[in-house]
Protein backbone atom coordinates (compact mmCIF):
# COMPACT_ATOMS: atom_id res chain seq x y z
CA UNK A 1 -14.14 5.94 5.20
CA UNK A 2 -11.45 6.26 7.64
CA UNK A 3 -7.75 6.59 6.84
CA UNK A 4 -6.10 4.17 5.19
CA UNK A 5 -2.34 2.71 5.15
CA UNK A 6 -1.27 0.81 2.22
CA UNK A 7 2.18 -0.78 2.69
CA UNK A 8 3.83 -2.07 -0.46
CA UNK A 9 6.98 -4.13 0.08
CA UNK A 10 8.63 -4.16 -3.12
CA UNK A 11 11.38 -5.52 -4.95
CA UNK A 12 14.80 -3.42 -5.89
CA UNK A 13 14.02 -2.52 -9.81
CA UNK A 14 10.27 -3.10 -9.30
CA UNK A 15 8.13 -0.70 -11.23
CA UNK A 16 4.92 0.45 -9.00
CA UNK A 17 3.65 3.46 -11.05
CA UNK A 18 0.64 1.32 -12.09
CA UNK A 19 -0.76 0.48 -8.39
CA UNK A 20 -0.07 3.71 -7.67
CA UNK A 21 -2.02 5.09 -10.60
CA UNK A 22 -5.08 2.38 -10.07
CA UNK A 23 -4.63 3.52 -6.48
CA UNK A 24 -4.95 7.01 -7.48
CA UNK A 25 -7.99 6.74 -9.20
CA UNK A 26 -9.99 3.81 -7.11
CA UNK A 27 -9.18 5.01 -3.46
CA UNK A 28 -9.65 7.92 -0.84
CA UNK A 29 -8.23 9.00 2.45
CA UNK A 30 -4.94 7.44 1.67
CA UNK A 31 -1.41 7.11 2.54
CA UNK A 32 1.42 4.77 0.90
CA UNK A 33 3.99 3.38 2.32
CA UNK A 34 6.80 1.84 0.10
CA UNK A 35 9.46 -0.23 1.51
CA UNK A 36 12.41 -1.77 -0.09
CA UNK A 37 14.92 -2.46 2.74
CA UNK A 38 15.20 -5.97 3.85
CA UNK A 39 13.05 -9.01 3.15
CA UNK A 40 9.42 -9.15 2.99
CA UNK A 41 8.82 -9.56 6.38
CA UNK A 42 10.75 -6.67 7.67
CA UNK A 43 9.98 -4.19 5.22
CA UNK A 44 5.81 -5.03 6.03
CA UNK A 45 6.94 -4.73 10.01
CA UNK A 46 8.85 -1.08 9.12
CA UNK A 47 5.61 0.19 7.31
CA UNK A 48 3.40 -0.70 9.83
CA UNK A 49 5.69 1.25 12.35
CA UNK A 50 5.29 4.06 9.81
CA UNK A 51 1.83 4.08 9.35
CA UNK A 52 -0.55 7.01 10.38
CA UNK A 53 -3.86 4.92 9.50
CA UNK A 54 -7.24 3.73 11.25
CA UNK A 55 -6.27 0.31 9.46
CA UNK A 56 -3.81 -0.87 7.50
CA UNK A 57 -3.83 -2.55 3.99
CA UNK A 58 -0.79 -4.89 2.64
CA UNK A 59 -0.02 -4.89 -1.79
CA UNK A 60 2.28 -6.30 -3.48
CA UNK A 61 4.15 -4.31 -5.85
CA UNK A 62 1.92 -5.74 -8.91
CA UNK A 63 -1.65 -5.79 -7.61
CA UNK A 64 -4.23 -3.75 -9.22
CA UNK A 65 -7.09 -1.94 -7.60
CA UNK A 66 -10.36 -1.76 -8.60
CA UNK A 67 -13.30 0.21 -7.51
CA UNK A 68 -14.91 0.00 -4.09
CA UNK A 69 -11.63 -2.52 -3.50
CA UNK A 70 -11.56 -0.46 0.34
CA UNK A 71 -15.26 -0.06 0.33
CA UNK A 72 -15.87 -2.68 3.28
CA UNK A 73 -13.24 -1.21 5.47
């Protein structure tokens, strides 16, 4: 697989240990980006800006990964 971005807007107090752990155990050839300036919007623009990937995943601070979730990429 090629390198991945995964951009997670999230919300001031939000915790995201848990994607990152489910991350950390169902994905490869990774990079996370975590934004919390601004609204939605603007923090997904600044991540892309940021982001050193062949393509580019969007989470939300409370999604869980499962295996082979990147698979088809």
């Amino acid at each position: 697989m090629k390198y991945l971005s995964i951009i997670v807007p999230i919300r001031k107090g939000n915790d995201v240990s848990t994607l990152l752990k489910s991350l950390d155990e169902n994905t490869s050839n990774y990079e996370v980006i975590i934004e919390d300036e601004g609204g939605f919007a603007e923090a997904i623009n600044n991540g892309i800006e940021k982001s050193k990937g062949d393509y580019v995943a969007l989470l939300h601070d409370d999604n869980l990964v499962t295996p082979g979730w990147a698979d088809e990429l």
